[in-house]
C-alpha atoms as a PDB file:
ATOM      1  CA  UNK A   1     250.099 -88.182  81.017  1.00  0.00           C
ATOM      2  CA  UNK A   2     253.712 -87.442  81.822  1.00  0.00           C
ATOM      3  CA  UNK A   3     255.514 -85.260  79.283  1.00  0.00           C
ATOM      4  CA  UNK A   4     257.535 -88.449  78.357  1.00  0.00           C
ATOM      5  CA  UNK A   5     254.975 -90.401  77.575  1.00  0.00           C
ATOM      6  CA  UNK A   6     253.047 -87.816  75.923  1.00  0.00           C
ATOM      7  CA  UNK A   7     256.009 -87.460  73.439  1.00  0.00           C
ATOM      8  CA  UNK A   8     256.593 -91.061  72.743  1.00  0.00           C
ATOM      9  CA  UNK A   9     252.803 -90.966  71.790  1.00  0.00           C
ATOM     10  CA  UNK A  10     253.505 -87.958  69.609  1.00  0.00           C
ATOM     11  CA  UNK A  11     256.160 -89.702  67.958  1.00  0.00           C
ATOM     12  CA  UNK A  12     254.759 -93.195  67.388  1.00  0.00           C
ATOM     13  CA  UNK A  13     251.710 -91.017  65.880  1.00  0.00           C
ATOM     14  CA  UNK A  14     254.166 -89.516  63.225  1.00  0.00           C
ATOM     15  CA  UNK A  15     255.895 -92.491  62.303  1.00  0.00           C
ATOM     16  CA  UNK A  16     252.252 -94.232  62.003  1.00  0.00           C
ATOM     17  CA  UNK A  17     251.000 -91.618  59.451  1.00  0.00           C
ATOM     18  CA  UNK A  18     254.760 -91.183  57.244  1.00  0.00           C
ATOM     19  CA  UNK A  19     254.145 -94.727  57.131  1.00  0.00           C
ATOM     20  CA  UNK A  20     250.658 -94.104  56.058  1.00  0.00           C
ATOM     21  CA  UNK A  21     251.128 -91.422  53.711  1.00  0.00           C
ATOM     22  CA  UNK A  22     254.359 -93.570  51.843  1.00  0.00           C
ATOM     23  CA  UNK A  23     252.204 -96.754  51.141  1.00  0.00           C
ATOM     24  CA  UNK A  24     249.097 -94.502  49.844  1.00  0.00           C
ATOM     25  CA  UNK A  25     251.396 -92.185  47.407  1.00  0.00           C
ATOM     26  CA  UNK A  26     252.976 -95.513  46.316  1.00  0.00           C
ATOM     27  CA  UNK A  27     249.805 -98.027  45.926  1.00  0.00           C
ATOM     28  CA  UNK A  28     247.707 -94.667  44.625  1.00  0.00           C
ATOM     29  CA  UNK A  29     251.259 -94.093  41.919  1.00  0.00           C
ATOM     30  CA  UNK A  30     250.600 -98.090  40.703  1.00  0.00           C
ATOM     31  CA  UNK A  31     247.037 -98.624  41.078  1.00  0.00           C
ATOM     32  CA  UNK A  32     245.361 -94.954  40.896  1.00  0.00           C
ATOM     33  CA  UNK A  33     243.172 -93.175  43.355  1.00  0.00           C
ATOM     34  CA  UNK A  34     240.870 -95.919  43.602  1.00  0.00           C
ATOM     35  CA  UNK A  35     242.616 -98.306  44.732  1.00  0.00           C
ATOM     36  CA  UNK A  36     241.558-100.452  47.358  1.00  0.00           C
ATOM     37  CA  UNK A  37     242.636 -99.076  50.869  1.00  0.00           C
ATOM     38  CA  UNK A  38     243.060-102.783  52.577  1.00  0.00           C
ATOM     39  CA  UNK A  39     246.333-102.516  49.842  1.00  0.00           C
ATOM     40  CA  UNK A  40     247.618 -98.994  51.261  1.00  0.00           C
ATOM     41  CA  UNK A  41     247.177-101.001  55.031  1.00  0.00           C
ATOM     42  CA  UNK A  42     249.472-104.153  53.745  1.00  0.00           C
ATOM     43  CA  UNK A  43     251.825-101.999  52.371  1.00  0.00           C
ATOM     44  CA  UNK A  44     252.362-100.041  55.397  1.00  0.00           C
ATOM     45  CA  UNK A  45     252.691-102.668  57.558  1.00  0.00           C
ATOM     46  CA  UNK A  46     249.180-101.695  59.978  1.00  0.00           C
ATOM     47  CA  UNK A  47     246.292-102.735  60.961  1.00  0.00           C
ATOM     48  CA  UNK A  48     242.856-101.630  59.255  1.00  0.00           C
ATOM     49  CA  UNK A  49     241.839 -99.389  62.516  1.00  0.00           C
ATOM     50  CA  UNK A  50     244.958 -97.248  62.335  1.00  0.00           C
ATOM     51  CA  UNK A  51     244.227 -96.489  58.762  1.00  0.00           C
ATOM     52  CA  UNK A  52     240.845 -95.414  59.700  1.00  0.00           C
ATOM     53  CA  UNK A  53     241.095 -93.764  62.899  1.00  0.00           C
ATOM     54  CA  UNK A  54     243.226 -91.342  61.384  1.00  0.00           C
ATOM     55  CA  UNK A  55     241.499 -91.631  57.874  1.00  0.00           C
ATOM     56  CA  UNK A  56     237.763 -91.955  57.830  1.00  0.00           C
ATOM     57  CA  UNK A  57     237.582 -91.917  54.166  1.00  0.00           C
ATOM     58  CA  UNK A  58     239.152 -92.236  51.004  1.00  0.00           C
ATOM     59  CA  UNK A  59     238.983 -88.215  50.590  1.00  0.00           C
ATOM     60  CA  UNK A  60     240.687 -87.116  54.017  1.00  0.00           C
ATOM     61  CA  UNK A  61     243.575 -89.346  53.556  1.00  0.00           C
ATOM     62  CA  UNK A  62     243.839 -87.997  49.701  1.00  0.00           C
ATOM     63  CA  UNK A  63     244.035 -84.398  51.366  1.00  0.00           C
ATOM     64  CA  UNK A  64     246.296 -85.224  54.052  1.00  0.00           C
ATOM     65  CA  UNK A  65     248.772 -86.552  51.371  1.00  0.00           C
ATOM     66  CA  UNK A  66     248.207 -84.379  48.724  1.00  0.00           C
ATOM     67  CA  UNK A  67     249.183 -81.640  51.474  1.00  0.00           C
ATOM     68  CA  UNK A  68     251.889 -83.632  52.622  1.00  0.00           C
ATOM     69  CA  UNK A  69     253.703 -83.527  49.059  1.00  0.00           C
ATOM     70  CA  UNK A  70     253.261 -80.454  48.175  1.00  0.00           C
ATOM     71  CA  UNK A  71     255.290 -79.588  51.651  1.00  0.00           C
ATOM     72  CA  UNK A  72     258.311 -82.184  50.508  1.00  0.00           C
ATOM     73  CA  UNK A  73     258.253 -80.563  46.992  1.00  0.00           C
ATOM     74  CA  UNK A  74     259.107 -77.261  48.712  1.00  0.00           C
ATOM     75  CA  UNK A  75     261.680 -78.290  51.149  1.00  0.00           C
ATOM     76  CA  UNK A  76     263.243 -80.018  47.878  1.00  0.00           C
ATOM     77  CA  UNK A  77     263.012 -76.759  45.888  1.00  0.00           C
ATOM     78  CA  UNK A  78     264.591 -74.851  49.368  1.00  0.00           C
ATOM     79  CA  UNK A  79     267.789 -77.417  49.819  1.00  0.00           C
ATOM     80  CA  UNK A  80     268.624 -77.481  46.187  1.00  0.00           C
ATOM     81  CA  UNK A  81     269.086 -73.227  46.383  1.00  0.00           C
ATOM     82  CA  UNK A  82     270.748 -73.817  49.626  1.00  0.00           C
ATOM     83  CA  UNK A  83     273.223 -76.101  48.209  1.00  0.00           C
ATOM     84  CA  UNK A  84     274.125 -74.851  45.018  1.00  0.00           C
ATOM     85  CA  UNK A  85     275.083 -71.242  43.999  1.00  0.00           C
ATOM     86  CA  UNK A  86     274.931 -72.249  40.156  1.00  0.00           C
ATOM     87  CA  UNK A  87     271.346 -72.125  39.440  1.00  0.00           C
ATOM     88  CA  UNK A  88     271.013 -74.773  37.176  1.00  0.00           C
ATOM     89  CA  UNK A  89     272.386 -77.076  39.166  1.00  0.00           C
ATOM     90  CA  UNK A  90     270.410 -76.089  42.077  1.00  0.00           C
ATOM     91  CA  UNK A  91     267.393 -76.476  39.263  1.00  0.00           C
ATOM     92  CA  UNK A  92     269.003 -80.288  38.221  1.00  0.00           C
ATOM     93  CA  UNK A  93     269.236 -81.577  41.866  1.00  0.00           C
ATOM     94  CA  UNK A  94     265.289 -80.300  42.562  1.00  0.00           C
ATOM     95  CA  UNK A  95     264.262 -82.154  39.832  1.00  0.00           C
ATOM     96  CA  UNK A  96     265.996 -85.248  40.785  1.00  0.00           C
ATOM     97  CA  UNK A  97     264.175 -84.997  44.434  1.00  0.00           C
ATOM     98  CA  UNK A  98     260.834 -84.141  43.093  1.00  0.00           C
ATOM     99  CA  UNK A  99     261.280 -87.273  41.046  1.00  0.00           C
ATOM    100  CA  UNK A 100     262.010 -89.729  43.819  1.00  0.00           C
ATOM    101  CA  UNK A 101     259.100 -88.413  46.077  1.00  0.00           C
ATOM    102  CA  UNK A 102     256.401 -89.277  43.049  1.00  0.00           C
ATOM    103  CA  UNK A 103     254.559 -86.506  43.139  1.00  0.00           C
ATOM    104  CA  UNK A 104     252.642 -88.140  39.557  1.00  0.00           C
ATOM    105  CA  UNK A 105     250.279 -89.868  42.491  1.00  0.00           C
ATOM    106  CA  UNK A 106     248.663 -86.904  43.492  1.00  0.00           C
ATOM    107  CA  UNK A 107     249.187 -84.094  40.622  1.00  0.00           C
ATOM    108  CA  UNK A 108     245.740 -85.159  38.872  1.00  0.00           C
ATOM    109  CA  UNK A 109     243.954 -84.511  42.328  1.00  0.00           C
ATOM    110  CA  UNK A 110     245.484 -80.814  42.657  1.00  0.00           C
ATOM    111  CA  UNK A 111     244.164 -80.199  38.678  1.00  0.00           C
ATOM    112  CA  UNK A 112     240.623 -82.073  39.097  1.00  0.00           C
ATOM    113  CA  UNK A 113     238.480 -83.633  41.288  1.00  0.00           C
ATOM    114  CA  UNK A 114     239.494 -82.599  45.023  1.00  0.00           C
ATOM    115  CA  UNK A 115     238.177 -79.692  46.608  1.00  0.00           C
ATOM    116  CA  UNK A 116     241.023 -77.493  47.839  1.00  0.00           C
ATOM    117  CA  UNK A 117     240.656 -75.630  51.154  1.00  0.00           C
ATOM    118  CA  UNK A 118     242.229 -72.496  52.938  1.00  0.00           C
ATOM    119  CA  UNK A 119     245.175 -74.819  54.236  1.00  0.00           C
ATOM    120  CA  UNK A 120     246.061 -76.422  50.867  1.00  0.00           C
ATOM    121  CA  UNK A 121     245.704 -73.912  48.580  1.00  0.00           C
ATOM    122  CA  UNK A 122     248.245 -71.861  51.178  1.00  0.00           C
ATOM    123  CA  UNK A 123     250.675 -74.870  51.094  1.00  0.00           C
ATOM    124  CA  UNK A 124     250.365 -75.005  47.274  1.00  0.00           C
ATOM    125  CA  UNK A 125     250.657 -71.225  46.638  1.00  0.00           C
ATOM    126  CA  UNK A 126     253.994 -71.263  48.682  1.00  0.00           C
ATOM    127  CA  UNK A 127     255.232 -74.520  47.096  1.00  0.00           C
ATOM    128  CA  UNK A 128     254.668 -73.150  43.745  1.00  0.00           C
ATOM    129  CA  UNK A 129     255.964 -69.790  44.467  1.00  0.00           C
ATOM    130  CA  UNK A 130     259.434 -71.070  45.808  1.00  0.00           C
ATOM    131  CA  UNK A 131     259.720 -73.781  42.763  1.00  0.00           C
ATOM    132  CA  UNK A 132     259.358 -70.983  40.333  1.00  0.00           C
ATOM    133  CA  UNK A 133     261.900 -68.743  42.160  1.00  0.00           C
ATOM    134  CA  UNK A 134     263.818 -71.575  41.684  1.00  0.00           C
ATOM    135  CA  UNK A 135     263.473 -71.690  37.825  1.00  0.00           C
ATOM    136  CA  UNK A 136     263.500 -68.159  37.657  1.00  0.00           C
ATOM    137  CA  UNK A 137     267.139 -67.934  38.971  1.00  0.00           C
ATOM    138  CA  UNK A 138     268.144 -70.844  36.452  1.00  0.00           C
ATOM    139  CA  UNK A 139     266.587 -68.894  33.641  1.00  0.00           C
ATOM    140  CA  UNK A 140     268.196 -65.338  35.067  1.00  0.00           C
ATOM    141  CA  UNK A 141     271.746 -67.744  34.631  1.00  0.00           C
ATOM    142  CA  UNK A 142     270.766 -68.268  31.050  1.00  0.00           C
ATOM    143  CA  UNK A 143     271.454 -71.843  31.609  1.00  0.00           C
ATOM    144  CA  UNK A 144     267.888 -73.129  31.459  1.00  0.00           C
ATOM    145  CA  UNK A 145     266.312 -72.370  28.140  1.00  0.00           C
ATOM    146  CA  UNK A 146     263.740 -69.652  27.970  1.00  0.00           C
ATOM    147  CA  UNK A 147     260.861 -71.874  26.662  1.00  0.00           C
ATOM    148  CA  UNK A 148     260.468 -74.192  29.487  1.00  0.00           C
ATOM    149  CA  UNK A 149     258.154 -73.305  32.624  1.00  0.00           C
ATOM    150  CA  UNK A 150     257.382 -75.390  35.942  1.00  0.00           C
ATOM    151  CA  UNK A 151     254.600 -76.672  34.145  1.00  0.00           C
ATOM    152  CA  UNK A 152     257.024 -78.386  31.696  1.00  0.00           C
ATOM    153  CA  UNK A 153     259.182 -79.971  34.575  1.00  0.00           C
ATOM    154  CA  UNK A 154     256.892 -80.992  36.747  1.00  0.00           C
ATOM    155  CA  UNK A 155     255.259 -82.795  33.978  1.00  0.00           C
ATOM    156  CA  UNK A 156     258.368 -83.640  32.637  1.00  0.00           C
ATOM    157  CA  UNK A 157     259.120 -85.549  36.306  1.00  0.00           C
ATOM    158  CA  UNK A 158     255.678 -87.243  36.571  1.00  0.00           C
ATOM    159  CA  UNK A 159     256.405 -88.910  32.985  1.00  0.00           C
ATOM    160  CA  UNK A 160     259.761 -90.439  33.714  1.00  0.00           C
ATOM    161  CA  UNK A 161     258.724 -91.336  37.515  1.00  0.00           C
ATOM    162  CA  UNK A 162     256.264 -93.472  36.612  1.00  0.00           C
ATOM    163  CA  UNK A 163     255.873 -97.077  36.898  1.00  0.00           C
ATOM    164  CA  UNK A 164     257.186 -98.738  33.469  1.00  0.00           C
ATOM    165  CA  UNK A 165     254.720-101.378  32.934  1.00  0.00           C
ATOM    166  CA  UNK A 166     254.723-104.984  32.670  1.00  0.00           C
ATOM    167  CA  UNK A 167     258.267-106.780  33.906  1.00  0.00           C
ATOM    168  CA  UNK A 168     260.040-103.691  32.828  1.00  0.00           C
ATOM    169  CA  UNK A 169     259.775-101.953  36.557  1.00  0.00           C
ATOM    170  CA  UNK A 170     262.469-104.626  37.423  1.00  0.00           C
ATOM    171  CA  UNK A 171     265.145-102.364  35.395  1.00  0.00           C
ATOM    172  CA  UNK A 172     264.957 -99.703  38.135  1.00  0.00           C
ATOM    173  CA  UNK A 173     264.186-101.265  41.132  1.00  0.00           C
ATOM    174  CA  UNK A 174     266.927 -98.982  42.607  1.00  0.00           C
ATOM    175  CA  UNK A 175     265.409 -95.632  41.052  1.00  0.00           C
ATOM    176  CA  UNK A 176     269.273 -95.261  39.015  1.00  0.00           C
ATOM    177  CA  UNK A 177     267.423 -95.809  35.380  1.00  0.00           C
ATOM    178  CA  UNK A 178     265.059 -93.251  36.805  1.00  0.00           C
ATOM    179  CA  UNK A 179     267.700 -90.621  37.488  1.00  0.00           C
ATOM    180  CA  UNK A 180     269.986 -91.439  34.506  1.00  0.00           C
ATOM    181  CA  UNK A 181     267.114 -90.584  32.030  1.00  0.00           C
ATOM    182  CA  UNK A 182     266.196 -87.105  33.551  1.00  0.00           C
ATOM    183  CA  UNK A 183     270.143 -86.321  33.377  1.00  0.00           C
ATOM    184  CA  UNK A 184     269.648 -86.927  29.374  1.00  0.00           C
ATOM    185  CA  UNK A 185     266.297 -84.903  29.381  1.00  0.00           C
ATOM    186  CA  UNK A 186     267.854 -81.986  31.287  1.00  0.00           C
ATOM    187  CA  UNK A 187     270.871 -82.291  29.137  1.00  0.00           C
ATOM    188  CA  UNK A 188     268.516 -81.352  26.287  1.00  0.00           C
ATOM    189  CA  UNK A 189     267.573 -78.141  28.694  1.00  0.00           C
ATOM    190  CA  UNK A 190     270.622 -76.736  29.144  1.00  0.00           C
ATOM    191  CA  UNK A 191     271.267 -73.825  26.796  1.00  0.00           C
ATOM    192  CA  UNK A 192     275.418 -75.018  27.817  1.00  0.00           C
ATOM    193  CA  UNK A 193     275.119 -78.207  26.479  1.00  0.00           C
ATOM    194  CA  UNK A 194     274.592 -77.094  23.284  1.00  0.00           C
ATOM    195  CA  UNK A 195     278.136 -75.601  22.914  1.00  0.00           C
ATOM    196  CA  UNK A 196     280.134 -78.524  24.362  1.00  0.00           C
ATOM    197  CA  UNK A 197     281.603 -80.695  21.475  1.00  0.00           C
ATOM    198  CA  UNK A 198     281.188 -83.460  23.500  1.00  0.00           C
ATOM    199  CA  UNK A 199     277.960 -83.972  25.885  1.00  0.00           C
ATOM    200  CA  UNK A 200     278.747 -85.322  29.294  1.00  0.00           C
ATOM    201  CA  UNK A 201     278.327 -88.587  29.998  1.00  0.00           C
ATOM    202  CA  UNK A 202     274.351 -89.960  31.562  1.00  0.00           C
ATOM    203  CA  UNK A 203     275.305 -91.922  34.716  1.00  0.00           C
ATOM    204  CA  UNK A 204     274.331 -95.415  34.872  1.00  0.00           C
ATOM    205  CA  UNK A 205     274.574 -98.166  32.002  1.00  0.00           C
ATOM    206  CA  UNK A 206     272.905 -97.815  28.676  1.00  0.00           C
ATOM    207  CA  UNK A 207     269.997-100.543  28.019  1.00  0.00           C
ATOM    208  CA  UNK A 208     269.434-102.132  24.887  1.00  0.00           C
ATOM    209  CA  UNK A 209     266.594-103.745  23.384  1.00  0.00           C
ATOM    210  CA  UNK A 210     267.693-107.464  24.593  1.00  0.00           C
ATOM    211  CA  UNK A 211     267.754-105.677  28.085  1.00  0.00           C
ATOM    212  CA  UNK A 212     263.879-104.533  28.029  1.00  0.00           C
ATOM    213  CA  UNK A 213     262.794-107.734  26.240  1.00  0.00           C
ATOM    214  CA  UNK A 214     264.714-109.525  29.324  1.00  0.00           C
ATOM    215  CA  UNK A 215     262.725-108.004  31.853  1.00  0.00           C
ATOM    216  CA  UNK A 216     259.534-107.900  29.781  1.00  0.00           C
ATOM    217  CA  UNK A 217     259.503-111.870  29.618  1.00  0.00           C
ATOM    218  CA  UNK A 218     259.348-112.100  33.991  1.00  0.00           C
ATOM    219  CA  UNK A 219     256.667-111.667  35.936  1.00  0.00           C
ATOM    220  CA  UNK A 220     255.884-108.336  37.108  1.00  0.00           C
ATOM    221  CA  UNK A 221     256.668-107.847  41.030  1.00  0.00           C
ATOM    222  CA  UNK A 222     252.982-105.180  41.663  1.00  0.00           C
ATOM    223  CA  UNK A 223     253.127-105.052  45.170  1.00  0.00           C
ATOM    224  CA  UNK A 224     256.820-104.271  46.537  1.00  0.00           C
ATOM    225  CA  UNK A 225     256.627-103.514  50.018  1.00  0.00           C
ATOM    226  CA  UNK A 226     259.247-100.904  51.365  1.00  0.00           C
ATOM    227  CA  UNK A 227     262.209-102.571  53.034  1.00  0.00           C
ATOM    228  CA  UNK A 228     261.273-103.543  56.774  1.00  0.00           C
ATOM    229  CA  UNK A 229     257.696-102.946  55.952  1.00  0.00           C
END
């Protein structure tokens, strides 16, 4: 095989399992870890034999993803230091990223239930060693109050990154209710805030109670596909 070739295969193999790993995080986020894989296939946009040829059970392709995360999570955690020399901010833009990659799909399997080997626990001792740098240097500022630990933010992400239920998912089909809501929780977690007369506006567009009983009363959409998917 020329090297050409060899690379286009390479590369069609990559976009094949992002593809993959996207649909599972997002079908295993709505519908939990057993959900039916023919779902995770439609959603990606495949065909049954790629799944499995690369996948050959449920477990694997949990791993594989699981791994995968934990990898995003720390290049997150290592662009939000490079970007900002004020370390709560730095600490405010990781959360925001952690957020949109939904890490609340695959946090129960590193706490229960999947058997961690050399390779992951080394990916999740290094992802969890550069996060907590990360809040470290926030807490060093004096900005991030002393009480609150990764455990309380990643937790903290996985609750407001989940699926609302019912018709209500409708009100952040764009992910901007998502991030306006962890601007007012962080608010609350900046020791700074507390001395402002006058807290800085959330972005986005307060919702009242007509506005969730508006979406309640549609049908839910369960099964968004990605956009060219």
């Amino acid at each position: 095989m020329s090297d050409g070739r060899r690379y286009t295969v390479r590369a069609d193999a990559a976009r094949s399992r992002r593809r993959i790993l996207d649909a599972a995080r997002d079908v295993f986020l709505t519908r939990g870890l057993d959900a039916p894989l023919d779902l995770i296939v439609r959603r990606a946009g495949i065909g049954p034999g790629t799944l499995y040829r690369r996948y050959p059970d449920r477990e694997v392709l949990v791993r594989d993803l699981t791994g995968d995360l934990l990898v995003r999570l720390e290049g997150v955690a290592e662009a939000a230091a490079a970007v900002d020399d004020d370390a709560f901010a730095a600490l405010r833009r990781f959360v925001h990223g952690a957020a949109d990659l939904r890490m609340g799909a695959v946090v129960p399997v590193l706490l229960e239930g999947l058997v961690v080997d050399e390779e992951l626990a080394r990916i999740r001792t290094s992802t969890v060693s550069t996060v907590e740098a990360l809040i470290d240097a926030a807490h060093r500022s004096g900005r991030l109050r002393r009480d609150v630990g990764m455990g309380d933010l990643v937790l903290l992400s996985i609750r407001l990154s989940r699926p609302l239920p019912g018709g209500l998912d409708r009100l952040d089909a764009d992910g901007d209710l998502l991030h306006r809501h962890l601007d007012l929780a962080l608010d609350g977690l900046d020791t700074a805030a507390a001395t402002r007369s006058v807290a800085a506006p959330a972005p986005g567009t307060p919702l009242g109670f007509a506005d969730l009983v508006a979406a309640a009363d549609r049908p839910a959409v369960t099964d968004r596909r990605p956009a060219g998917g």
